[in-house]
C-alpha atoms as a PDB file:
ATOM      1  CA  UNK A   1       0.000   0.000   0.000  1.00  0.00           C
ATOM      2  CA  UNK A   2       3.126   2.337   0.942  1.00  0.00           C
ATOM      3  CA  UNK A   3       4.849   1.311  -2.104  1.00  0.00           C
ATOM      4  CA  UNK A   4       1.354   2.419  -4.027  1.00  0.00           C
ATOM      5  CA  UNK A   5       0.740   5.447  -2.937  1.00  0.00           C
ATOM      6  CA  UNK A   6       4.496   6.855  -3.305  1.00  0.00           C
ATOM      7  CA  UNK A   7       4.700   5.644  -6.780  1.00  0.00           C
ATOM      8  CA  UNK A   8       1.200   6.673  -8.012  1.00  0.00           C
ATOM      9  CA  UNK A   9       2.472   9.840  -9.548  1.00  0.00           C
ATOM     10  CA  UNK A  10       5.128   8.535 -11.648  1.00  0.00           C
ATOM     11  CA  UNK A  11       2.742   5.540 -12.745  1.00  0.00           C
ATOM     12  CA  UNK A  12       0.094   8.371 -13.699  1.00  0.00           C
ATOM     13  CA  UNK A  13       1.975   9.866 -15.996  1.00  0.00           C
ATOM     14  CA  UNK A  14       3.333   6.745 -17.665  1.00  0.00           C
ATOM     15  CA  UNK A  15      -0.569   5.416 -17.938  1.00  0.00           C
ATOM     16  CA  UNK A  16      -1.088   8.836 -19.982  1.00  0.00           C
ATOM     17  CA  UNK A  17       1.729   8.439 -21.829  1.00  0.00           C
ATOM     18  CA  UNK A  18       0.874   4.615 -22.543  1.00  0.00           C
ATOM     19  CA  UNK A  19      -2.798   5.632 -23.319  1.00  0.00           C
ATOM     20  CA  UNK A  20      -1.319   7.463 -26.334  1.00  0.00           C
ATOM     21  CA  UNK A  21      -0.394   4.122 -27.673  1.00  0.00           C
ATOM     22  CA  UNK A  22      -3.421   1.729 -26.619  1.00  0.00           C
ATOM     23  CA  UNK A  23      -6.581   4.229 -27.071  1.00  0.00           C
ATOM     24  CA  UNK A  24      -8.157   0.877 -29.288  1.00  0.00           C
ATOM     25  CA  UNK A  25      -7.700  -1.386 -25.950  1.00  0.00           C
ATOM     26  CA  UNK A  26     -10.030  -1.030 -23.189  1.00  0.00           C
ATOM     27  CA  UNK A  27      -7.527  -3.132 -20.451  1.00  0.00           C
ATOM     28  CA  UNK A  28      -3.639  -2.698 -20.635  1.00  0.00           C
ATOM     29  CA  UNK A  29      -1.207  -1.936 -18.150  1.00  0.00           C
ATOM     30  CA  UNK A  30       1.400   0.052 -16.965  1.00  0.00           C
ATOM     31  CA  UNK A  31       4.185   0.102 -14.213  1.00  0.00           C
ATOM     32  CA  UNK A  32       2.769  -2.658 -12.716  1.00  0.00           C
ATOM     33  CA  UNK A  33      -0.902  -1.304 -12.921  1.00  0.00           C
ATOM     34  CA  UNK A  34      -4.236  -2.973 -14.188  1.00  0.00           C
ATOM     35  CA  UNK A  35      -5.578  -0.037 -15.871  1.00  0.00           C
ATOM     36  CA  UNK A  36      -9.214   0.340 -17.463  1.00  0.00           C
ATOM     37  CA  UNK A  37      -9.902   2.513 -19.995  1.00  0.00           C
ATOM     38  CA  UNK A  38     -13.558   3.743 -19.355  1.00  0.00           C
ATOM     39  CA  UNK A  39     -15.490   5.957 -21.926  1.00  0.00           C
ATOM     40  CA  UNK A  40     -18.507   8.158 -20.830  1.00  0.00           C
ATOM     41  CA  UNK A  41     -22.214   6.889 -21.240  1.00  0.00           C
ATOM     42  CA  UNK A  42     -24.994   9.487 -20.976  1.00  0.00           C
ATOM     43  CA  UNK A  43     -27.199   9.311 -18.592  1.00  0.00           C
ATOM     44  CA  UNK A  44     -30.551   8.214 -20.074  1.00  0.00           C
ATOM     45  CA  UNK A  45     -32.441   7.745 -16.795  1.00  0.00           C
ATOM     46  CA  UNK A  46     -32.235  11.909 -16.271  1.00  0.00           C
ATOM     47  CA  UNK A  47     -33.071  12.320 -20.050  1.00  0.00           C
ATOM     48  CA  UNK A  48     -36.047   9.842 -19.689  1.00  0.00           C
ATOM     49  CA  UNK A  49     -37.035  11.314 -16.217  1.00  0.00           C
ATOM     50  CA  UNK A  50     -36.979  14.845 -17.836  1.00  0.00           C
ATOM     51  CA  UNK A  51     -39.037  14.113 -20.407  1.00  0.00           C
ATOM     52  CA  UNK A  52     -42.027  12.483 -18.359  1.00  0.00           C
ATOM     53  CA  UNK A  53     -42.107  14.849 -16.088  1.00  0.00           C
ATOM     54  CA  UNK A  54     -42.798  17.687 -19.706  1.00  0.00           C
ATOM     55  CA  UNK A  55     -45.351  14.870 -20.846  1.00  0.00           C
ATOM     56  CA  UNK A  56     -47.139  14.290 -17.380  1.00  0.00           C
ATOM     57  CA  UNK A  57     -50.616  14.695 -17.646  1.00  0.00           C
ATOM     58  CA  UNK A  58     -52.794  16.494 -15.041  1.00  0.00           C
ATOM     59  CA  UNK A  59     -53.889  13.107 -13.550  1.00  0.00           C
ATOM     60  CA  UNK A  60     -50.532  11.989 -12.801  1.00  0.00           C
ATOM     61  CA  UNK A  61     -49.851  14.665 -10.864  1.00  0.00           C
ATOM     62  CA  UNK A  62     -46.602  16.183 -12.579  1.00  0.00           C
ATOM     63  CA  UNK A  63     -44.170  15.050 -10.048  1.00  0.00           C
ATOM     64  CA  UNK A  64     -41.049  16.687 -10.163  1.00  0.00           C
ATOM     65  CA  UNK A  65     -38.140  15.173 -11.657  1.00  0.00           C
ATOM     66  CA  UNK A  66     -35.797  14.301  -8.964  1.00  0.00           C
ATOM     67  CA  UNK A  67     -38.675  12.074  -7.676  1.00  0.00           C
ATOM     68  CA  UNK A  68     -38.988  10.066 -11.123  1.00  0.00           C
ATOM     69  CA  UNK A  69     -35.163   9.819 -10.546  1.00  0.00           C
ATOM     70  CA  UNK A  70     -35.001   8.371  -7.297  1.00  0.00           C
ATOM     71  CA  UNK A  71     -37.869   6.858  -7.356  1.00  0.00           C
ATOM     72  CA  UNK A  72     -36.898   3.544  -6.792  1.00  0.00           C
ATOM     73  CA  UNK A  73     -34.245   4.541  -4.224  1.00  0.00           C
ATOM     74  CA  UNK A  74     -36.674   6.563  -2.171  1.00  0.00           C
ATOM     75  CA  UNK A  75     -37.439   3.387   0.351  1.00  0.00           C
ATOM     76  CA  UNK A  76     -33.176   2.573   1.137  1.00  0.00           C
ATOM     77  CA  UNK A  77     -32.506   6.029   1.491  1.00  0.00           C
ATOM     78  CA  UNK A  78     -31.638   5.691   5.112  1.00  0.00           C
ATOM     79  CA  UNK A  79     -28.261   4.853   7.342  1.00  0.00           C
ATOM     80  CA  UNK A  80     -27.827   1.888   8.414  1.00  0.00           C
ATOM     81  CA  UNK A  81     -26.331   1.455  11.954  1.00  0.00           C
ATOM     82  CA  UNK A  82     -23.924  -1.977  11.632  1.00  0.00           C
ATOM     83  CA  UNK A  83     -21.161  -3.337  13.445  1.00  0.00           C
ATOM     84  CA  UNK A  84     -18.132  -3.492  12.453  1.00  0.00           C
ATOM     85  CA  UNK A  85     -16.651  -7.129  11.198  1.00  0.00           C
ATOM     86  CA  UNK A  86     -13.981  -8.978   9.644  1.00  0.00           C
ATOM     87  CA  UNK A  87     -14.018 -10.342   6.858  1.00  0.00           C
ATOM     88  CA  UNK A  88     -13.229 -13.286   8.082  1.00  0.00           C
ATOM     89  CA  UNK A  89     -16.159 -13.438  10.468  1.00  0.00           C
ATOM     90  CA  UNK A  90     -18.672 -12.553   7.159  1.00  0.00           C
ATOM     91  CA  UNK A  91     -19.587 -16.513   7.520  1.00  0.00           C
ATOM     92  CA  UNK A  92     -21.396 -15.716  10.538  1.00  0.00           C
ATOM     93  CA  UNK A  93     -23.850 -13.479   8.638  1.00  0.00           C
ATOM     94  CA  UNK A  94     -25.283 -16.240   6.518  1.00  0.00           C
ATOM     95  CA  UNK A  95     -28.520 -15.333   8.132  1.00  0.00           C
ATOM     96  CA  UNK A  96     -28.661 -11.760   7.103  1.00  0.00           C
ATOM     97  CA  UNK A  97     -26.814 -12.456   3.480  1.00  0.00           C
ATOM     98  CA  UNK A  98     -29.864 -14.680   2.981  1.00  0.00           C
ATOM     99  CA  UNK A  99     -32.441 -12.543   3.896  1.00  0.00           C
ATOM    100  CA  UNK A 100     -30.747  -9.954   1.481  1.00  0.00           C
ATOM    101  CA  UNK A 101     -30.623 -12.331  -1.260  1.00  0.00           C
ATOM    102  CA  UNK A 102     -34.505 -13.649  -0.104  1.00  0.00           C
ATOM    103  CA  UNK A 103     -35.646 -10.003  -1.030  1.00  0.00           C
ATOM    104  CA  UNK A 104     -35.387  -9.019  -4.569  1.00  0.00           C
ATOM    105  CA  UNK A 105     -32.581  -6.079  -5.690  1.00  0.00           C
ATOM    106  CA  UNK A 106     -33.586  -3.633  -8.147  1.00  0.00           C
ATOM    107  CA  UNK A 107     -31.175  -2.547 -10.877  1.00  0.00           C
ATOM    108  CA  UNK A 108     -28.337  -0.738  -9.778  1.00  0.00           C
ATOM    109  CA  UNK A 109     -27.347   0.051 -12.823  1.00  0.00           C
ATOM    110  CA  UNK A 110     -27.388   4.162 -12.602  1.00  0.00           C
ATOM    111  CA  UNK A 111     -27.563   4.641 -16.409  1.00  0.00           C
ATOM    112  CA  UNK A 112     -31.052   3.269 -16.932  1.00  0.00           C
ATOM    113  CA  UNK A 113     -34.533   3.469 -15.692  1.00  0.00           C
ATOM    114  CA  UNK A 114     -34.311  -0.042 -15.771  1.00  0.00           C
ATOM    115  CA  UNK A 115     -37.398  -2.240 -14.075  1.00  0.00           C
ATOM    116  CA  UNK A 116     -35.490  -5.402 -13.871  1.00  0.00           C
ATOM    117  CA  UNK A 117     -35.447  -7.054  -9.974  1.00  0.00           C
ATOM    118  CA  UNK A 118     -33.614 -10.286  -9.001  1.00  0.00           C
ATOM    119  CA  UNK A 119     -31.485 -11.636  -5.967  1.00  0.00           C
ATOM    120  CA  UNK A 120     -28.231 -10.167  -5.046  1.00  0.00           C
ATOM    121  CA  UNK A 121     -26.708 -13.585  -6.462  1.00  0.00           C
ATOM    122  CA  UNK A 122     -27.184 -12.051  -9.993  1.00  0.00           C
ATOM    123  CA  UNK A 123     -26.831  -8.554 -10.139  1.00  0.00           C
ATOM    124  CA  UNK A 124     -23.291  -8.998 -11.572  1.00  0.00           C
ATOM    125  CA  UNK A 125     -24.953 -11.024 -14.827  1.00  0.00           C
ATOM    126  CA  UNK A 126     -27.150  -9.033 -15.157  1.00  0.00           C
ATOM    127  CA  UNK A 127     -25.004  -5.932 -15.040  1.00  0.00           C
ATOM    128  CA  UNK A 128     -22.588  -7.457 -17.352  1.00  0.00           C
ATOM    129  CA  UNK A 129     -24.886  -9.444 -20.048  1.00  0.00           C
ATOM    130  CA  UNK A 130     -27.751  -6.396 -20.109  1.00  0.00           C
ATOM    131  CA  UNK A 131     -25.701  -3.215 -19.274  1.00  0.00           C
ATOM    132  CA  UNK A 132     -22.054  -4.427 -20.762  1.00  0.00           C
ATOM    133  CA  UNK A 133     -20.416  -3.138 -17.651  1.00  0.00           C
ATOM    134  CA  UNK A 134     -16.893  -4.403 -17.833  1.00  0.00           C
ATOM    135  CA  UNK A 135     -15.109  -6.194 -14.626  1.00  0.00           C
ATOM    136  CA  UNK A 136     -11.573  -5.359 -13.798  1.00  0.00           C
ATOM    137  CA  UNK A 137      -9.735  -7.813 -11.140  1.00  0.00           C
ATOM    138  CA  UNK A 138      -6.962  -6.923  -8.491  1.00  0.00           C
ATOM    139  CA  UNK A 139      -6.790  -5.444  -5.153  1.00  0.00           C
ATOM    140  CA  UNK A 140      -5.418  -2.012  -6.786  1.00  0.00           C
ATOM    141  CA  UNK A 141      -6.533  -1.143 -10.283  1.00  0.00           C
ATOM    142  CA  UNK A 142      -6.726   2.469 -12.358  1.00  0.00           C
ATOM    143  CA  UNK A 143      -9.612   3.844 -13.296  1.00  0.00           C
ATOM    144  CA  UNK A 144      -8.842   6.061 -17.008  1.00  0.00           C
ATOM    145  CA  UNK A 145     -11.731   7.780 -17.263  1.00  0.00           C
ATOM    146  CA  UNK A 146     -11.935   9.968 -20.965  1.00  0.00           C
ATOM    147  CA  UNK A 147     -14.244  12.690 -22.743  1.00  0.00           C
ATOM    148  CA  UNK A 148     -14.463  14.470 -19.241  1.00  0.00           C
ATOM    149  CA  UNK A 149     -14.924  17.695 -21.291  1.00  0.00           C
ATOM    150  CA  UNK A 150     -18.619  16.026 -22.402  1.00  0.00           C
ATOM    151  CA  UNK A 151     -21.946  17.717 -21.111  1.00  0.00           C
ATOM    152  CA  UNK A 152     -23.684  16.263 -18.065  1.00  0.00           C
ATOM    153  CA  UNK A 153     -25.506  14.468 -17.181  1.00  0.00           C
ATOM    154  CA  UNK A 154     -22.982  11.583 -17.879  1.00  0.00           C
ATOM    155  CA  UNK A 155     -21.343   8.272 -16.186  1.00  0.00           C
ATOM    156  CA  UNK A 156     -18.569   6.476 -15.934  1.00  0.00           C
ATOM    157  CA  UNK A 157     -18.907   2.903 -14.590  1.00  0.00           C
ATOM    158  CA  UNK A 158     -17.146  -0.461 -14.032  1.00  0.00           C
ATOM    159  CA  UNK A 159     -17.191  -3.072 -11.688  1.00  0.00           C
ATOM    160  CA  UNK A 160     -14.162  -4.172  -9.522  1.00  0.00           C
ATOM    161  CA  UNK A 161     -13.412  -7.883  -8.247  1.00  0.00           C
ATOM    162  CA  UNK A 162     -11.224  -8.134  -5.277  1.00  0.00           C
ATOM    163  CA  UNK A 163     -10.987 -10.093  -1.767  1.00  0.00           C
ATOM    164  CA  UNK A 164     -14.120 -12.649  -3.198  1.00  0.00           C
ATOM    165  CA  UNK A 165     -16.432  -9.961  -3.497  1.00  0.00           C
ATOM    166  CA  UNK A 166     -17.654  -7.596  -6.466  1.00  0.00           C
ATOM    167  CA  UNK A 167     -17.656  -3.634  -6.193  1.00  0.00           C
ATOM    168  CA  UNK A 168     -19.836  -1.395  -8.759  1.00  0.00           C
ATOM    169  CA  UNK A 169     -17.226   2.113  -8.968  1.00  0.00           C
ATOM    170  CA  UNK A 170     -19.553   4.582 -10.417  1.00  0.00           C
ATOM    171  CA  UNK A 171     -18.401   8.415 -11.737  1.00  0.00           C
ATOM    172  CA  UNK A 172     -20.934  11.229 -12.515  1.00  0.00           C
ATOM    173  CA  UNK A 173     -20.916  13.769 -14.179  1.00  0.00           C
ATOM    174  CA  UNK A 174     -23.703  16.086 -13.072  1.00  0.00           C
ATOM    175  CA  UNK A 175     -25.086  19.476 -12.707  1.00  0.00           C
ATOM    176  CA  UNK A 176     -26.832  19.887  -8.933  1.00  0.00           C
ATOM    177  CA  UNK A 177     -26.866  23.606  -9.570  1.00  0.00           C
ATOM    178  CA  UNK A 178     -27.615  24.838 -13.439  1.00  0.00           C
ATOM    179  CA  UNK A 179     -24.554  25.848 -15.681  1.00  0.00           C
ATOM    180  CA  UNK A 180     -22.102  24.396 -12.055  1.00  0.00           C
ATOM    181  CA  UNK A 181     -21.288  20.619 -13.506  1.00  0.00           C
ATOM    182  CA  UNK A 182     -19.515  18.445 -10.776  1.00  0.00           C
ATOM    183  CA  UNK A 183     -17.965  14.813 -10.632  1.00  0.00           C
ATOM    184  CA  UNK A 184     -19.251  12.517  -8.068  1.00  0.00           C
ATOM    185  CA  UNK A 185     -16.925   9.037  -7.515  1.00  0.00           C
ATOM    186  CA  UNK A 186     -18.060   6.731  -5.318  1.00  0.00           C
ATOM    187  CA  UNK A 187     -17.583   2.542  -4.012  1.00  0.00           C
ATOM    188  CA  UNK A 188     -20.381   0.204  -3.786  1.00  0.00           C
ATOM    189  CA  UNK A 189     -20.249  -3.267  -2.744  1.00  0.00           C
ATOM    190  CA  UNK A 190     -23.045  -5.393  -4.488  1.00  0.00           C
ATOM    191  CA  UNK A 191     -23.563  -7.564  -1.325  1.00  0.00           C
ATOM    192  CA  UNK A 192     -25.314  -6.576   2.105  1.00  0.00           C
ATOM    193  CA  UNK A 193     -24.509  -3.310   4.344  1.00  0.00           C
ATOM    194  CA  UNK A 194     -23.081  -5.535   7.082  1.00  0.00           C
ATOM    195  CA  UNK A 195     -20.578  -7.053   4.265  1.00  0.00           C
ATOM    196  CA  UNK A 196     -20.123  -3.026   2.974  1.00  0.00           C
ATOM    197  CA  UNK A 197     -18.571  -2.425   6.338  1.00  0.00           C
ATOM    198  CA  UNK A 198     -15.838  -5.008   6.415  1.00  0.00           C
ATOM    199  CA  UNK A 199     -13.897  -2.846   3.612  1.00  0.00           C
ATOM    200  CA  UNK A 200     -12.463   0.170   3.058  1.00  0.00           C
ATOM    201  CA  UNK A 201     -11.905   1.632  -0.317  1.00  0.00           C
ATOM    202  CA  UNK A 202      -9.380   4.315  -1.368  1.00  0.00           C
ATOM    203  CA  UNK A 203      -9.783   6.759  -4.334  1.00  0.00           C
ATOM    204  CA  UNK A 204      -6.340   8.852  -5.903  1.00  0.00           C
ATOM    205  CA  UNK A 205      -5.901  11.790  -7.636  1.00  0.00           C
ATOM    206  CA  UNK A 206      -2.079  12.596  -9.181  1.00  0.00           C
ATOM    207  CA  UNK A 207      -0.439  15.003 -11.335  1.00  0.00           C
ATOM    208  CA  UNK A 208       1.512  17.582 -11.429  1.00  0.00           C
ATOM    209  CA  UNK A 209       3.484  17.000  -7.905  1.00  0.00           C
ATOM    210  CA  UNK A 210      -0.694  17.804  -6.643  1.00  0.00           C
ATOM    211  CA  UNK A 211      -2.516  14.576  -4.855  1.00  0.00           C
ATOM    212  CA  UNK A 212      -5.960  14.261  -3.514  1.00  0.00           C
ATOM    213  CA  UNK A 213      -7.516  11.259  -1.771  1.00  0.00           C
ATOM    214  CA  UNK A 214     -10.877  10.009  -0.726  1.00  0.00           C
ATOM    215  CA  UNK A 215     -11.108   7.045   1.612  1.00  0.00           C
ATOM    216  CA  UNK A 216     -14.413   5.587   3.371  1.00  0.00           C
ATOM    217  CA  UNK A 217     -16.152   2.322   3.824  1.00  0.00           C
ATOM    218  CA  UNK A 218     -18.541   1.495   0.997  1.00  0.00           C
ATOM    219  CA  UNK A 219     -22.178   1.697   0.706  1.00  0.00           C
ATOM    220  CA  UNK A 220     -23.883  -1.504  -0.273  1.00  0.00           C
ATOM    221  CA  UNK A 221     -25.679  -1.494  -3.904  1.00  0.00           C
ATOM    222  CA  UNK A 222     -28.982  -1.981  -1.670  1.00  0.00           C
ATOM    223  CA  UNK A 223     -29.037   1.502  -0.956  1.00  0.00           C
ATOM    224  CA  UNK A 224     -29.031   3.684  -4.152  1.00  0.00           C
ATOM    225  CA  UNK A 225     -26.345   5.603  -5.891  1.00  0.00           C
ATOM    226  CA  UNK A 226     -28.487   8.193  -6.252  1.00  0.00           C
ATOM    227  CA  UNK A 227     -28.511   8.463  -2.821  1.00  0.00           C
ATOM    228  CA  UNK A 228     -24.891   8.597  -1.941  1.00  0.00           C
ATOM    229  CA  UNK A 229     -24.419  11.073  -4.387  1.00  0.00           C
ATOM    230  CA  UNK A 230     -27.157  13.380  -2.827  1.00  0.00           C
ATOM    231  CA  UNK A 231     -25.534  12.626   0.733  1.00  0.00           C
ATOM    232  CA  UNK A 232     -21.994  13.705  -0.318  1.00  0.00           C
ATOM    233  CA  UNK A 233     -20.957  10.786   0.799  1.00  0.00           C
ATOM    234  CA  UNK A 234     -17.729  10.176  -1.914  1.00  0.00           C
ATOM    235  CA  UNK A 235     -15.435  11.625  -3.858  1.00  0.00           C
ATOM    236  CA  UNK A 236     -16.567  15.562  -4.935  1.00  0.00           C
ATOM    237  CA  UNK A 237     -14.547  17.335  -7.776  1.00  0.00           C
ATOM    238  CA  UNK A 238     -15.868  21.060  -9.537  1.00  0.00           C
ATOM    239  CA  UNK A 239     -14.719  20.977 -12.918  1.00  0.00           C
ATOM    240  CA  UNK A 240     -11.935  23.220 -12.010  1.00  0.00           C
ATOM    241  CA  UNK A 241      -9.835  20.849 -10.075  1.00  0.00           C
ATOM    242  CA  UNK A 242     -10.952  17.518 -12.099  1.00  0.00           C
ATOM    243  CA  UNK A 243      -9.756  20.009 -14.934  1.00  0.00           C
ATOM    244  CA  UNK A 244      -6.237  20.189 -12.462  1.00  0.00           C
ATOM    245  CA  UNK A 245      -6.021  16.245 -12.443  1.00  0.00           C
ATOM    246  CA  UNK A 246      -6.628  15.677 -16.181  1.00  0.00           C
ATOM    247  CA  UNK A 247      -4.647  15.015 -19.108  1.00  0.00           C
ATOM    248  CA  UNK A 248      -6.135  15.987 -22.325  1.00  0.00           C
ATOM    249  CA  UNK A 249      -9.557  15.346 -21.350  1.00  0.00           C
ATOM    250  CA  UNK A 250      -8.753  11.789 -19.452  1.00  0.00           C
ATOM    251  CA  UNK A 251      -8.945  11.144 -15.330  1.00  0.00           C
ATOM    252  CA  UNK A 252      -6.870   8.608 -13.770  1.00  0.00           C
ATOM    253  CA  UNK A 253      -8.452   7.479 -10.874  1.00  0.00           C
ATOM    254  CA  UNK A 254      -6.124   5.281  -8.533  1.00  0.00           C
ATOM    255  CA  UNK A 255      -8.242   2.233  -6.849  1.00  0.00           C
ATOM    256  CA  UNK A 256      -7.309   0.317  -3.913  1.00  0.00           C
ATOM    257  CA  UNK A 257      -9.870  -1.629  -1.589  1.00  0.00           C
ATOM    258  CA  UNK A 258      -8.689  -3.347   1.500  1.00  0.00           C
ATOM    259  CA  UNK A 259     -10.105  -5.585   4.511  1.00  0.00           C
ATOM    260  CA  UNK A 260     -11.131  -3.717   7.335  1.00  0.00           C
ATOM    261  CA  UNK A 261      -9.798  -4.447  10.856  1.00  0.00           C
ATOM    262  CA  UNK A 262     -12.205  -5.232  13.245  1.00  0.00           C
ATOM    263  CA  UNK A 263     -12.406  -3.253  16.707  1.00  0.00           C
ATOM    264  CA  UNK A 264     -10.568  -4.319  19.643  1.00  0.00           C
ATOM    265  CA  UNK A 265     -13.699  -4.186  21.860  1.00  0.00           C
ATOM    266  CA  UNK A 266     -16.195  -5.851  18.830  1.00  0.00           C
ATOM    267  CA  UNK A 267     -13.595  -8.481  18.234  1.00  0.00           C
ATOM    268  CA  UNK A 268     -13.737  -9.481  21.950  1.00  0.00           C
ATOM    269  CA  UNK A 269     -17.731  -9.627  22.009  1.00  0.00           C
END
């Protein structure tokens, strides 16, 4: 982890450089890195959401738009208050994992207003057969994001496999306040909350002799991007300093997710 974070500035620059040459690929690597070249997608569930809320007829009340938006995150948009665990303790929690899995997940794909519902078992198909999200494996990956110069709304997504467990890393580009566009990055473990708080997930900025870093446990995929975004609760860039971290219109995002420790005083109990 020491060895990451004092080299991440040098690899940075080498991924840009090496990005020159492999702009066809969407995996190749560099200095050691896994990195993933992600383009942007635009957000059709604000597009869609937009345009029912102009087409609403008097009947349907007109709701406003950041209700069609959320509307299916509207029920898990509350804290949960979990102890902490090990990962190696997560086989105690087959009771709660099954419950989870018991109640059906709705998409968590942010892109799409999509109405599909199934166990936690088989979000990741159905992220990666339906939505094409790509998977990147490794404890500590890079996350090339390009086009940041495009209009919002917009998103960046992948899905990261590490430590036996799937995370859904999701980017946004979006305006909260008209003519202000920001970039939200945030961690989400597709698996329970109690499972969310046995990591801890580190985002990097680079360049320039300049570094910025975001680290905080991850929110579990049951609970709604949407959500975390409108909590502040990850990664918050104005275009002016994403603009300071860029190279020709490209974001490298550093990754790392580790196992957290468990408490002295929980470990004992």
């Amino acid at each position: 982890m020491l060895f990451f974070t004092q080299c991440f500035g040098a690899v940075l620059d080498l991924i840009h450089l090496r990005f020159q040459h492999y702009k066809a690929k969407r995996v190749f690597s560099a200095a050691g890195q896994l990195v993933c070249v992600v383009n942007p997608t635009h957000n059709l569930k604000y597009v869609s959401s937009h345009r029912a809320v102009t087409q609403s007829t008097p009947e349907q009340g007109g709701l406003h738009p950041h209700h069609l938006a959320h509307h299916h995150c509207h029920q898990r948009h509350h804290h949960h208050l979990r102890p902490h665990a090990h990962p190696h303790l997560l086989h105690h929690q087959e009771a709660g994992l099954h419950a989870a899995q018991v109640t059906p997940c709705l998409c968590t794909c942010p892109l799409f207003s999509c109405q599909w519902e199934g166990h936690l078992e088989v979000v990741v198909p159905h992220l990666r057969q339906i939505h094409r999200v790509d998977i990147l494996q490794g404890a500590e990956i890079v996350f090339l994001a390009t086009d940041m110069h495009l209009p919002a709304p917009a998103d960046w997504i992948i899905m990261h496999s590490c430590l036996g467990h799937h995370f859904l890393l999701v980017l946004r580009k979006q305006e909260r306040h008209e003519g202000h566009p920001q970039f939200f990055a945030t961690m989400m473990l597709i698996g329970t909350p109690t499972q969310a708080d046995c990591f801890t997930y580190r985002l990097e900025l680079n360049r320039n002799h300049r570094r910025l870093r975001w680290e905080a446990t991850p929110r579990s995929v049951l609970e709604c991007v949407d959500s975390v975004i409108t909590d502040g609760d990850c990664l918050v860039l104005n275009t002016s300093l994403a603009q300071l971290f860029s190279d020709n219109g490209s974001l490298a995002i550093g990754i790392a997710i580790t196992a957290s420790e468990a408490r002295p005083a929980e470990a004992e109990t």
